[in-house]
C-alpha atoms as a PDB file:
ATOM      1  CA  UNK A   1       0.481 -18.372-156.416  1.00  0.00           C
ATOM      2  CA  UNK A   2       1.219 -21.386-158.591  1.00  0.00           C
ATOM      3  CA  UNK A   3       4.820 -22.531-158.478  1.00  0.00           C
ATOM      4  CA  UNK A   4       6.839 -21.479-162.438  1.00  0.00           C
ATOM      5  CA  UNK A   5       7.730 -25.644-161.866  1.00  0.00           C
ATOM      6  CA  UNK A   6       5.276 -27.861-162.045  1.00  0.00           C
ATOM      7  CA  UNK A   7       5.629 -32.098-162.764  1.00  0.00           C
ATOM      8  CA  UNK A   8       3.712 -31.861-165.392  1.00  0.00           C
ATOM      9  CA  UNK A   9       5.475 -29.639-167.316  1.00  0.00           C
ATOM     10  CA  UNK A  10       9.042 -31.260-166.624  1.00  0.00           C
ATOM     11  CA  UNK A  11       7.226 -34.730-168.090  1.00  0.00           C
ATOM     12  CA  UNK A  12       6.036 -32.946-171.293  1.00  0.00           C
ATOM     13  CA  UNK A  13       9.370 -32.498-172.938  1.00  0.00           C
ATOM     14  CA  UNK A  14      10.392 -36.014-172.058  1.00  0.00           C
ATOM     15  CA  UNK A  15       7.395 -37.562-173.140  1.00  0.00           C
ATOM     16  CA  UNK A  16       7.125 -36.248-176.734  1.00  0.00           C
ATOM     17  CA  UNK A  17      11.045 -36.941-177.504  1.00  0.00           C
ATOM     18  CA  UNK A  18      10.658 -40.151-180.076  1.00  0.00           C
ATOM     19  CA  UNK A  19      12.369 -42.931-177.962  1.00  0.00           C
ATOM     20  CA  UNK A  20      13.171 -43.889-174.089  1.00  0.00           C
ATOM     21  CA  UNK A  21      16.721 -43.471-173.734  1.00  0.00           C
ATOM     22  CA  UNK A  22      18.862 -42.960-170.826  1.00  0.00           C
ATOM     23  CA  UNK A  23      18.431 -39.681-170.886  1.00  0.00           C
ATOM     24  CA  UNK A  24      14.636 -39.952-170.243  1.00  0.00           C
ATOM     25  CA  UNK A  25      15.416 -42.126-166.812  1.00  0.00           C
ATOM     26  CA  UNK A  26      17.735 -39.723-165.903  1.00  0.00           C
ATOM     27  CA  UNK A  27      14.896 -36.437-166.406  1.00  0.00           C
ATOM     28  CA  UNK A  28      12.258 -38.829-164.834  1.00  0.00           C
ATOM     29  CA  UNK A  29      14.328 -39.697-161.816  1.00  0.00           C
ATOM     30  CA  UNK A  30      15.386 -35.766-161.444  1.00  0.00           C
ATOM     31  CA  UNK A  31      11.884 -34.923-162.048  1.00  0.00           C
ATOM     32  CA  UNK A  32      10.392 -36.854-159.387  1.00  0.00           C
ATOM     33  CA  UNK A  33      12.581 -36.063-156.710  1.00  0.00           C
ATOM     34  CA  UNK A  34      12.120 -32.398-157.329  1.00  0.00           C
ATOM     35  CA  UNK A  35       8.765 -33.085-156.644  1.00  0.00           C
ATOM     36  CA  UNK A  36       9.071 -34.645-153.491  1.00  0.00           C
ATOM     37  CA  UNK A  37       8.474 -38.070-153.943  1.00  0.00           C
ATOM     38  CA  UNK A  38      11.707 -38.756-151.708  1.00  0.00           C
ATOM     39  CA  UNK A  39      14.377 -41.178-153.002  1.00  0.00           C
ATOM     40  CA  UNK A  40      13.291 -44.024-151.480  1.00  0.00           C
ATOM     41  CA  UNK A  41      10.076 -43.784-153.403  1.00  0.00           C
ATOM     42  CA  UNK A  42      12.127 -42.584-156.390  1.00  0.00           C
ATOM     43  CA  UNK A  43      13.739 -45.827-156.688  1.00  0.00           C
ATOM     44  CA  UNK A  44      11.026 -47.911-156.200  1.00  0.00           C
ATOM     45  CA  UNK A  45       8.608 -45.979-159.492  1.00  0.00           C
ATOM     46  CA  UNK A  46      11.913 -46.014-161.959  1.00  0.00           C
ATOM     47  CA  UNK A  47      12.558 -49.736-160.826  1.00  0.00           C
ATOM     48  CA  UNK A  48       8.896 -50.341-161.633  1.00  0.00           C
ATOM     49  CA  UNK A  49       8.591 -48.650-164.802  1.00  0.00           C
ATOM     50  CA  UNK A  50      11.930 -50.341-166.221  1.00  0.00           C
ATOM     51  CA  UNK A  51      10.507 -53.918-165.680  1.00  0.00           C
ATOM     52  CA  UNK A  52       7.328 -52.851-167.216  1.00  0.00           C
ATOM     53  CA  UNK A  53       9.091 -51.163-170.318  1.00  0.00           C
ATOM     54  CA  UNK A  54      11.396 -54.232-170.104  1.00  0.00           C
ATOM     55  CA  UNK A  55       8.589 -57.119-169.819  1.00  0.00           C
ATOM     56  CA  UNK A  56       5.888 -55.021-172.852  1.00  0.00           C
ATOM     57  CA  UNK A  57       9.481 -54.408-175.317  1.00  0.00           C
ATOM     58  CA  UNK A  58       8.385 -50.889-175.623  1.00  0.00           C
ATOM     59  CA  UNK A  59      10.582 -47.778-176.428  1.00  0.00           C
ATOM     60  CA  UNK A  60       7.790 -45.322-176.958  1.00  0.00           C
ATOM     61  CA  UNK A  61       7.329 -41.972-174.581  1.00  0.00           C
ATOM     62  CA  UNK A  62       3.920 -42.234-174.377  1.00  0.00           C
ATOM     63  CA  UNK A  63       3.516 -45.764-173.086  1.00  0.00           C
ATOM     64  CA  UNK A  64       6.189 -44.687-170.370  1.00  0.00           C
ATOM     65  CA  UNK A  65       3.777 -41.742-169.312  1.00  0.00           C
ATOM     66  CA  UNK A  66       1.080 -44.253-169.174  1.00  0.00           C
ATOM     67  CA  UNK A  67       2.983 -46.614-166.948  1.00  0.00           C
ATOM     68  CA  UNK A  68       4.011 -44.154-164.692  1.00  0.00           C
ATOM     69  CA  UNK A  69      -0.029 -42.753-164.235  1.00  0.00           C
ATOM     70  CA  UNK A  70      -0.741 -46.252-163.584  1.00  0.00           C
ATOM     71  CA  UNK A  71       2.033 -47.107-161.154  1.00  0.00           C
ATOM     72  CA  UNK A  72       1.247 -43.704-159.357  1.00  0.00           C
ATOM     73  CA  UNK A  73      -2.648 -44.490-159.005  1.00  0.00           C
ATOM     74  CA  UNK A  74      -1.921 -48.273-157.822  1.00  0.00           C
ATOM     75  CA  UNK A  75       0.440 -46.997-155.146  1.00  0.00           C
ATOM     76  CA  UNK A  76      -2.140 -44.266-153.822  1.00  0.00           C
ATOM     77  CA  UNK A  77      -4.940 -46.224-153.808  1.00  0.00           C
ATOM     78  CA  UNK A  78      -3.455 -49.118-151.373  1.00  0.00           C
ATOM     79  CA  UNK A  79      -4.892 -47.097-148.394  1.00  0.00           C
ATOM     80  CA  UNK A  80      -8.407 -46.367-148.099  1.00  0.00           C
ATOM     81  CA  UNK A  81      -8.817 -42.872-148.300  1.00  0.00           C
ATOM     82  CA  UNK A  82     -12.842 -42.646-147.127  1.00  0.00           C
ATOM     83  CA  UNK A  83     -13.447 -40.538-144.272  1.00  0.00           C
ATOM     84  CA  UNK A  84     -15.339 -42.385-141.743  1.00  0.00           C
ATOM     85  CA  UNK A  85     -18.069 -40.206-140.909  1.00  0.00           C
ATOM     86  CA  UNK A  86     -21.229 -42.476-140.523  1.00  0.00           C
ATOM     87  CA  UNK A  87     -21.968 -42.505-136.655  1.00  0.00           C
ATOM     88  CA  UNK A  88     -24.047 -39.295-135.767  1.00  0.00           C
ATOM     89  CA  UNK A  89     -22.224 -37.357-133.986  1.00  0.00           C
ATOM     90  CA  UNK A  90     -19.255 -37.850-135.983  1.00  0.00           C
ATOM     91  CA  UNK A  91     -16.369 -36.773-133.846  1.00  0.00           C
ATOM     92  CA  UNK A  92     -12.700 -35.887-135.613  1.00  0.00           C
ATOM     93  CA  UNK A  93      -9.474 -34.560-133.886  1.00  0.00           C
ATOM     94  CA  UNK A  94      -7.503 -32.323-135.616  1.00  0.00           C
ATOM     95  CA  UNK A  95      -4.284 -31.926-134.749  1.00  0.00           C
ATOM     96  CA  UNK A  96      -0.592 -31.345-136.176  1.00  0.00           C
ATOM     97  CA  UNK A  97       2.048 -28.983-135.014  1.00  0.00           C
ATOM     98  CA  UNK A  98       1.345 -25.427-135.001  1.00  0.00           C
ATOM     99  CA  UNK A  99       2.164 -23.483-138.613  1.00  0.00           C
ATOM    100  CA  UNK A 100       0.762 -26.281-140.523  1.00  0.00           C
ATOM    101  CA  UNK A 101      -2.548 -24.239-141.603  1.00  0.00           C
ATOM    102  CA  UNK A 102      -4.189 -26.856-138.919  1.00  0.00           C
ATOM    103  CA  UNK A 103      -7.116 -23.790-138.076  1.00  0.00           C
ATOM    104  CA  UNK A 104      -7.870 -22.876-141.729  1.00  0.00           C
ATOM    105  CA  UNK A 105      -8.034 -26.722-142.860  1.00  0.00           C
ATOM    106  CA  UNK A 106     -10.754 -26.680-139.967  1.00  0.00           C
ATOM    107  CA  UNK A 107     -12.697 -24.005-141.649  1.00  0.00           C
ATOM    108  CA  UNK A 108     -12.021 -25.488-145.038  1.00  0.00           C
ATOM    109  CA  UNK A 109     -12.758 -28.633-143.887  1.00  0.00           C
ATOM    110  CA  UNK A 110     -16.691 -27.347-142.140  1.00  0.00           C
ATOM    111  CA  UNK A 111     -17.124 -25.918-145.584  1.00  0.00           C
ATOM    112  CA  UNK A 112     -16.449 -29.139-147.267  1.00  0.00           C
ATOM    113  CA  UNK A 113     -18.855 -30.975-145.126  1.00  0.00           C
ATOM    114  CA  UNK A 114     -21.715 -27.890-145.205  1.00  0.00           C
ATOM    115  CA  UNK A 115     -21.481 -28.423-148.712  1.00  0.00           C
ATOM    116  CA  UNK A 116     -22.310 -31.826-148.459  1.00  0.00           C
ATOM    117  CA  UNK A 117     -25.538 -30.927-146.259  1.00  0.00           C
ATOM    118  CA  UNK A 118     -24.140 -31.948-143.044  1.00  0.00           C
ATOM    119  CA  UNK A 119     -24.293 -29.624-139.798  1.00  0.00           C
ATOM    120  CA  UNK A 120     -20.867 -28.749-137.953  1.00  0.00           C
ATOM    121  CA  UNK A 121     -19.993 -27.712-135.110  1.00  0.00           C
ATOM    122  CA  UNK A 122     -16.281 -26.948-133.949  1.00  0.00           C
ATOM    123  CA  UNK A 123     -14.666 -27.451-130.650  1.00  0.00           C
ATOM    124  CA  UNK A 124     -11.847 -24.569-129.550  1.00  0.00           C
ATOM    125  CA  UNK A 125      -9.885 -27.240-127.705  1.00  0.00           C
ATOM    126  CA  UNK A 126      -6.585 -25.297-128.074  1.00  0.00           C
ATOM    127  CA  UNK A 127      -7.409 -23.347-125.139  1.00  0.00           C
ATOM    128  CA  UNK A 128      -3.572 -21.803-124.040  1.00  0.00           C
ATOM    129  CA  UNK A 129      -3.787 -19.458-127.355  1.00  0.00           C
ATOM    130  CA  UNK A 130      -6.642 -16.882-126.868  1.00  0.00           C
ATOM    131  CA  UNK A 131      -5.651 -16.197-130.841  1.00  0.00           C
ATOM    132  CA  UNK A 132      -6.013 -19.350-132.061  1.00  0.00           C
ATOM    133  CA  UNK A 133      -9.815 -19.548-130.389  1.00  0.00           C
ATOM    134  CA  UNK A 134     -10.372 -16.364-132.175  1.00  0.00           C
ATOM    135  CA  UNK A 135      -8.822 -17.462-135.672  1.00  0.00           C
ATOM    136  CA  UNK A 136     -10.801 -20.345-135.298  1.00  0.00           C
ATOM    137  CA  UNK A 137     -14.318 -18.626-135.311  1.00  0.00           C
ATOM    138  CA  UNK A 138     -13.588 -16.733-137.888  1.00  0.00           C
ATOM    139  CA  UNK A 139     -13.025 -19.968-140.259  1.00  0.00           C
ATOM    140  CA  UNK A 140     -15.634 -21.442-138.669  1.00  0.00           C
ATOM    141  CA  UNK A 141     -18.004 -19.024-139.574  1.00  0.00           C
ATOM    142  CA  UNK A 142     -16.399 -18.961-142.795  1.00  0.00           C
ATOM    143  CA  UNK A 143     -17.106 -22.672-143.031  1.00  0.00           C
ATOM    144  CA  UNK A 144     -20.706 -22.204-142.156  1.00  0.00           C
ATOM    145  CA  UNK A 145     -20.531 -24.148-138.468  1.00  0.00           C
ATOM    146  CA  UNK A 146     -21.364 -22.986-134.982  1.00  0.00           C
ATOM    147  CA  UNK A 147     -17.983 -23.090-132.724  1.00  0.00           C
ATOM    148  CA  UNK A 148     -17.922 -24.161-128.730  1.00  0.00           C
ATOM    149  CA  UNK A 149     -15.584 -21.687-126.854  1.00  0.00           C
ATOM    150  CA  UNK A 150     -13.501 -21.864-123.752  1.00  0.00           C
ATOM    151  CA  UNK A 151     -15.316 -20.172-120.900  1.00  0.00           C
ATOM    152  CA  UNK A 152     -12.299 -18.841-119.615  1.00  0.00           C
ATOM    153  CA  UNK A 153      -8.689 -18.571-120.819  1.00  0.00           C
ATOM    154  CA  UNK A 154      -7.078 -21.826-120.037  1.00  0.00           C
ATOM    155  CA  UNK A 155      -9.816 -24.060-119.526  1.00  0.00           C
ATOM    156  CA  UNK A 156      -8.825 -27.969-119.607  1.00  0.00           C
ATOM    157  CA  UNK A 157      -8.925 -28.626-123.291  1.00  0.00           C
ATOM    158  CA  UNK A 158     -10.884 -31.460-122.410  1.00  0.00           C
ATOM    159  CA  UNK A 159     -14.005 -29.962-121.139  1.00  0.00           C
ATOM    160  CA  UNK A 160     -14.324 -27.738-124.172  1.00  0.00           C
ATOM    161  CA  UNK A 161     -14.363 -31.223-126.211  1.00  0.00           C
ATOM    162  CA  UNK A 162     -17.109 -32.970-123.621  1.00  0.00           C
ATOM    163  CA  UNK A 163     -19.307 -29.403-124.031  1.00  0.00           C
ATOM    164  CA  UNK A 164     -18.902 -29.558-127.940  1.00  0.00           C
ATOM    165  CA  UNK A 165     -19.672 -33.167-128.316  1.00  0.00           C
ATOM    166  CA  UNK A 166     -22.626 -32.401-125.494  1.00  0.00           C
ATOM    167  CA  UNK A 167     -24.088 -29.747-127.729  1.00  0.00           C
ATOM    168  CA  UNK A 168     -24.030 -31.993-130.899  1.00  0.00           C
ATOM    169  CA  UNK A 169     -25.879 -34.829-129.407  1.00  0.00           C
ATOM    170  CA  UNK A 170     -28.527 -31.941-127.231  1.00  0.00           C
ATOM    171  CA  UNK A 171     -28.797 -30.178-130.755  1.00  0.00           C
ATOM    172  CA  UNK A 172     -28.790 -33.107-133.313  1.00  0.00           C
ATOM    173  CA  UNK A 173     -25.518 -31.524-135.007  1.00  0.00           C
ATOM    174  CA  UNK A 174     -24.632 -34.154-137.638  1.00  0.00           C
ATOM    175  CA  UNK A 175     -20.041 -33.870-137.555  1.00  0.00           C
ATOM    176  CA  UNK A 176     -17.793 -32.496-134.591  1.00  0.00           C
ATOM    177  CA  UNK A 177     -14.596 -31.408-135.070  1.00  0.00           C
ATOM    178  CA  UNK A 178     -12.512 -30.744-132.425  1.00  0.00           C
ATOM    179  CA  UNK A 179      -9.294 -28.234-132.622  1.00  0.00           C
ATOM    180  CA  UNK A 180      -6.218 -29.164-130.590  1.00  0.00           C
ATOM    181  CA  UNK A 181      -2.509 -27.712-129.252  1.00  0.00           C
ATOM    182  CA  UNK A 182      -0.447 -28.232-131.628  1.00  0.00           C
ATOM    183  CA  UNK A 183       2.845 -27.111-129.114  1.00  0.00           C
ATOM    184  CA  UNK A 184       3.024 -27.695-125.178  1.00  0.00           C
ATOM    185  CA  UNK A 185       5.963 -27.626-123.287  1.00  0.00           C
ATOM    186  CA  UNK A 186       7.030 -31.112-124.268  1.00  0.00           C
ATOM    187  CA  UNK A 187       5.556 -33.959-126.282  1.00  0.00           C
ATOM    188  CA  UNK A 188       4.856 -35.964-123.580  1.00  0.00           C
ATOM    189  CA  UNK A 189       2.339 -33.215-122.151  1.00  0.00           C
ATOM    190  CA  UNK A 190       0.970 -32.372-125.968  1.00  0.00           C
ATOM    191  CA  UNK A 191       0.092 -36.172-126.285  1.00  0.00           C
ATOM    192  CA  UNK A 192      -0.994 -36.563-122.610  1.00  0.00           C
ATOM    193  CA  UNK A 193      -3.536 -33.986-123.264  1.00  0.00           C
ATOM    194  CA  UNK A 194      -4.710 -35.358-126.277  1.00  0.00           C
ATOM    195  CA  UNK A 195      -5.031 -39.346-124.924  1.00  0.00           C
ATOM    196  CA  UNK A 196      -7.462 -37.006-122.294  1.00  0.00           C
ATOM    197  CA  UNK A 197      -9.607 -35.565-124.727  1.00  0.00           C
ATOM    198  CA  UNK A 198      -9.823 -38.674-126.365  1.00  0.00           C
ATOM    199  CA  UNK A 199     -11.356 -40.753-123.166  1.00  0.00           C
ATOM    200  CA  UNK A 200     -13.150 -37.782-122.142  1.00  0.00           C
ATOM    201  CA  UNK A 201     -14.725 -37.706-125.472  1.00  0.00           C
ATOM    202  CA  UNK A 202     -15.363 -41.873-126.188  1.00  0.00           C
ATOM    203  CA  UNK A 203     -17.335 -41.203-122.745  1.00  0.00           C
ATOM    204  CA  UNK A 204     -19.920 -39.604-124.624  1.00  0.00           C
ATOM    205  CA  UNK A 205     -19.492 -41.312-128.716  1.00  0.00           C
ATOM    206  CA  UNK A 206     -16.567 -43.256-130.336  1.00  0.00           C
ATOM    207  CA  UNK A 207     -13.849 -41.021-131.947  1.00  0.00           C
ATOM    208  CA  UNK A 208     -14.908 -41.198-136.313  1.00  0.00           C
ATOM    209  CA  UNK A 209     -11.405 -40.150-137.588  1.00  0.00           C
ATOM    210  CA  UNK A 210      -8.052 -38.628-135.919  1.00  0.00           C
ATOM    211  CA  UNK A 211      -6.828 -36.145-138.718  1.00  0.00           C
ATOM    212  CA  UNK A 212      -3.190 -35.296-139.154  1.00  0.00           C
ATOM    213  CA  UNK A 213      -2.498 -32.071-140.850  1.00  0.00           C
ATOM    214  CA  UNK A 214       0.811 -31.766-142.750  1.00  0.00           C
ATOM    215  CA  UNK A 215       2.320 -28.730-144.767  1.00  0.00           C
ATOM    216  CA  UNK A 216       3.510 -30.388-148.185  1.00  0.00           C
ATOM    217  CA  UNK A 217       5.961 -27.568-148.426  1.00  0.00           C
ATOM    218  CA  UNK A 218       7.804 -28.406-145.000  1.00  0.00           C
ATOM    219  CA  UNK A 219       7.997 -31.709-146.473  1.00  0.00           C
ATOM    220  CA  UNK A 220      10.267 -34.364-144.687  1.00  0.00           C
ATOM    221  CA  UNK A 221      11.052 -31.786-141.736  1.00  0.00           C
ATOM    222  CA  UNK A 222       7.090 -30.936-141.146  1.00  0.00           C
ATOM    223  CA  UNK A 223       6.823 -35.280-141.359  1.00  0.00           C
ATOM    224  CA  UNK A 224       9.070 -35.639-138.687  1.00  0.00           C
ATOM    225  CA  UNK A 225       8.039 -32.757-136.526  1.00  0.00           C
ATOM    226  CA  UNK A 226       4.759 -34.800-136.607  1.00  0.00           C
ATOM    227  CA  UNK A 227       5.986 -38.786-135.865  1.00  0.00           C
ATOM    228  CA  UNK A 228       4.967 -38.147-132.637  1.00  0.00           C
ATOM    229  CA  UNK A 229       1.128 -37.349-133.672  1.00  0.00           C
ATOM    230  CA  UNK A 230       1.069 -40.580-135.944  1.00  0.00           C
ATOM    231  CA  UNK A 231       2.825 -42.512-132.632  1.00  0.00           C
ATOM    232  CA  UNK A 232       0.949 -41.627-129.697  1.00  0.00           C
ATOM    233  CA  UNK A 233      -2.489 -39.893-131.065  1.00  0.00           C
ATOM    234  CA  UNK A 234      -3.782 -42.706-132.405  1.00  0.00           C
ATOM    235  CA  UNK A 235      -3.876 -40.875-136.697  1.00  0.00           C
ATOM    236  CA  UNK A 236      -6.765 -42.391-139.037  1.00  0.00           C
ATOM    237  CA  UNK A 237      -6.014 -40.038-141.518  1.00  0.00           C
ATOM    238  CA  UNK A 238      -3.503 -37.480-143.556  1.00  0.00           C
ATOM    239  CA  UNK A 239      -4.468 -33.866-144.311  1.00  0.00           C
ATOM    240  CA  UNK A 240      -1.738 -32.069-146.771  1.00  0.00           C
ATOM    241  CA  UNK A 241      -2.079 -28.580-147.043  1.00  0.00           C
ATOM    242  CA  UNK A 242      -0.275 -26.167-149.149  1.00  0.00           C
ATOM    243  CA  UNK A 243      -0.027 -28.095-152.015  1.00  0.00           C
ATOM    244  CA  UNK A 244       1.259 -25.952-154.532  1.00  0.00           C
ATOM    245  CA  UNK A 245       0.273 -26.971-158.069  1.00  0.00           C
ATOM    246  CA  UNK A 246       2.382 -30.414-159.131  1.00  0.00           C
ATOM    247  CA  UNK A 247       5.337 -28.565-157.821  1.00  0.00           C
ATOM    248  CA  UNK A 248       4.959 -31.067-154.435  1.00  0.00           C
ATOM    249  CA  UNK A 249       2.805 -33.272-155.536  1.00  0.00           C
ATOM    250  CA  UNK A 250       5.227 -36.478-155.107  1.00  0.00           C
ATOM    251  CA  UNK A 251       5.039 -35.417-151.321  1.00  0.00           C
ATOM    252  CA  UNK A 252       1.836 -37.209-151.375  1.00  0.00           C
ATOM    253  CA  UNK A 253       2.957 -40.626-152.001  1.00  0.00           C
ATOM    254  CA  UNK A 254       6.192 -40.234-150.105  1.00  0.00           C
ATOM    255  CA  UNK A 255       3.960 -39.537-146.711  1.00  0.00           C
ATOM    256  CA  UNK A 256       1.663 -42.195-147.389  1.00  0.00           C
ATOM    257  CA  UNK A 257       4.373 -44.900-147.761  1.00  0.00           C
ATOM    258  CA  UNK A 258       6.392 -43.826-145.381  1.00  0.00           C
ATOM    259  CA  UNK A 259       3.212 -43.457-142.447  1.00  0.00           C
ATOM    260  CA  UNK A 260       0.836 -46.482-143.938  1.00  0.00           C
ATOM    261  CA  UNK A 261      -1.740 -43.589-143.083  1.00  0.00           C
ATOM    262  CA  UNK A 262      -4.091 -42.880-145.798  1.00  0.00           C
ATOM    263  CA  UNK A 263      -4.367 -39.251-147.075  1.00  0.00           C
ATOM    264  CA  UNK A 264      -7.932 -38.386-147.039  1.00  0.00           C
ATOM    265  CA  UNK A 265      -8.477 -34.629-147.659  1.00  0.00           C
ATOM    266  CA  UNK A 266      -6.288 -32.319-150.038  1.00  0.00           C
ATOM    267  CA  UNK A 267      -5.765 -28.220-149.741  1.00  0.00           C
ATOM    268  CA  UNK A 268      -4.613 -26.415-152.772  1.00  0.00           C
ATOM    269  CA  UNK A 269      -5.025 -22.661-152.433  1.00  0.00           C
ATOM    270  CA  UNK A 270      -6.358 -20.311-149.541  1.00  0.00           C
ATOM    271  CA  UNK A 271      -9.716 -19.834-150.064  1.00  0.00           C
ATOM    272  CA  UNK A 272     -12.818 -21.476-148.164  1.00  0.00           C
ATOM    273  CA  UNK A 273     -13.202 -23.920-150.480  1.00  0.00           C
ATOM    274  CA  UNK A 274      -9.938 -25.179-151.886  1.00  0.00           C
ATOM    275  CA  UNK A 275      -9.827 -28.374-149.460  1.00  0.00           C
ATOM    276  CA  UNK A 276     -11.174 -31.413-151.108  1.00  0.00           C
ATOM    277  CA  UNK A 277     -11.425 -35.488-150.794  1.00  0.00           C
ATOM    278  CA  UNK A 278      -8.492 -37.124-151.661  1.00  0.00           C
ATOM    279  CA  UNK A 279      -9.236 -39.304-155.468  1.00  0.00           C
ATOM    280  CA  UNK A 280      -6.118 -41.253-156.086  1.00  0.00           C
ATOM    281  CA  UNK A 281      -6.687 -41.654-159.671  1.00  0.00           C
ATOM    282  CA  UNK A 282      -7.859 -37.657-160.082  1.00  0.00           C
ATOM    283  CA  UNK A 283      -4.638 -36.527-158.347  1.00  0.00           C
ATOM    284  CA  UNK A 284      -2.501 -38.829-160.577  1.00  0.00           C
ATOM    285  CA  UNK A 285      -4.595 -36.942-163.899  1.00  0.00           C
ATOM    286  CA  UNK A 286      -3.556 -33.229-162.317  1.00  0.00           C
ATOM    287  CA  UNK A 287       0.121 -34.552-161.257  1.00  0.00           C
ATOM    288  CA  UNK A 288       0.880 -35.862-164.647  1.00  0.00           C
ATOM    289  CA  UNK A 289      -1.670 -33.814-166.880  1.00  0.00           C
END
């Protein structure tokens, strides 16, 4: 369900008062840290969009919403945010901590690329939760791909990747994507595991992308519950799930700064096919209205 406060709403009253005032810094700082964008990232925008009120001698609302569209879309389009998925088989890791909506995004994320006309299989590599294997064929049915299975409960995470990336190149299946743990024991097994599947994998084809999924409502905790993904797995890309209308939008930028990781896919709702590519200058359009 939609959030009752959105960023786009906050701006409207601002922007059709008849004159920038100190008042409207004031709303515009308050309303972009209530939507996440962090105060470091706070800072920077409003010090932007003074100088550029300051340098064009403008006092008018609607040139302010303008600049701030602008600034937005320059910032979030610094990083790339294509997905590399041109070698055939195109291998991706997903991973992120567990609760982040990491086996849905998967299913989301098959759909996404069946819609495209691409063939997808998925690899059950989080092998220690006999639920998660079976979550995961549901959404991968739901997603229109084939899914790889453990053979037994337990198996090395590992050699359910090698068998899913086997089948791709045997069967001429077109994108792998590969589910991992999101929780061991400690981090230092989690990302042990993963560097694994990674060299048991680039045995067989080079790794495409390394996807980070992030819930945008978990904000900076779910961020640093996940520094150890971006340090020792090697992340291409961002994933941000849950994001809620405008009401978290500023999360977005905030991540991207903060990581230099580019966000590359978007979820908005909880249906199959509510994950999209990420379009800096779209997002800005839906963030501001």
């Amino acid at each position: 369900m939609a959030s009752p406060w959105s960023l786009s709403t906050a701006l409207r009253g601002m922007f059709t008062k008849k004159t920038i005032d100190d008042d409207t810094w004031t709303d515009l700082e308050d309303a972009l840290l209530t939507a996440d964008f962090g105060p470091d990232v706070t800072d920077a925008v409003i010090d932007e969009l003074r100088a550029s009120v300051a340098k064009y001698h403008t006092t008018d609302p609607a040139d302010l919403r303008r600049m701030l569209r602008e600034t937005l879309e320059e910032r979030l389009s610094r990083l790339d945010s294509t997905l590399m998925l041109t070698n055939r088989p195109a291998v991706v890791l997903v991973v992120g901590v567990n609760g982040v909506g990491k086996t849905t995004t998967i299913g989301k994320f098959a759909k996404f690329l069946n819609n495209y006309g691409r063939s997808v299989v998925v690899g059950a590599a989080d092998t220690f939760r006999a639920a998660a294997v079976e979550q995961l064929a549901t959404w991968a049915e739901r997603g229109g791909a084939s899914i790889v299975r453990p053979q037994h409960h337990g198996q090395d995470p590992a050699s359910v990747a090698f068998q899913t990336v086997e089948l791709a190149q045997r069967e001429g299946i077109e994108i792998v994507l590969i589910d991992t743990a999101g929780r061991l024991q400690t981090k230092s097994g989690l990302m042990d595991e993963l560097g694994k599947i990674r060299r048991v994998i680039e045995k067989q084809a080079p790794i495409a992308e390394v996807l980070l999924v992030l819930d945008a409502t978990t904000g900076q905790n779910g961020l640093s519950q996940a520094m150890a993904f971006i340090e020792f797995a090697g992340v291409t890309g961002l994933v941000i799930t849950k994001l809620d209308g405008s009401a978290r939008g500023g999360f977005v930028l905030a991540v991207q700064e903060q990581t230099g990781i580019p966000i590359k896919l978007v979820g908005q709702g909880e249906k199959i096919g509510d994950l999209t590519g990420f379009t800096p200058h779209v997002f800005v359009q839906n963030l501001i209205g």
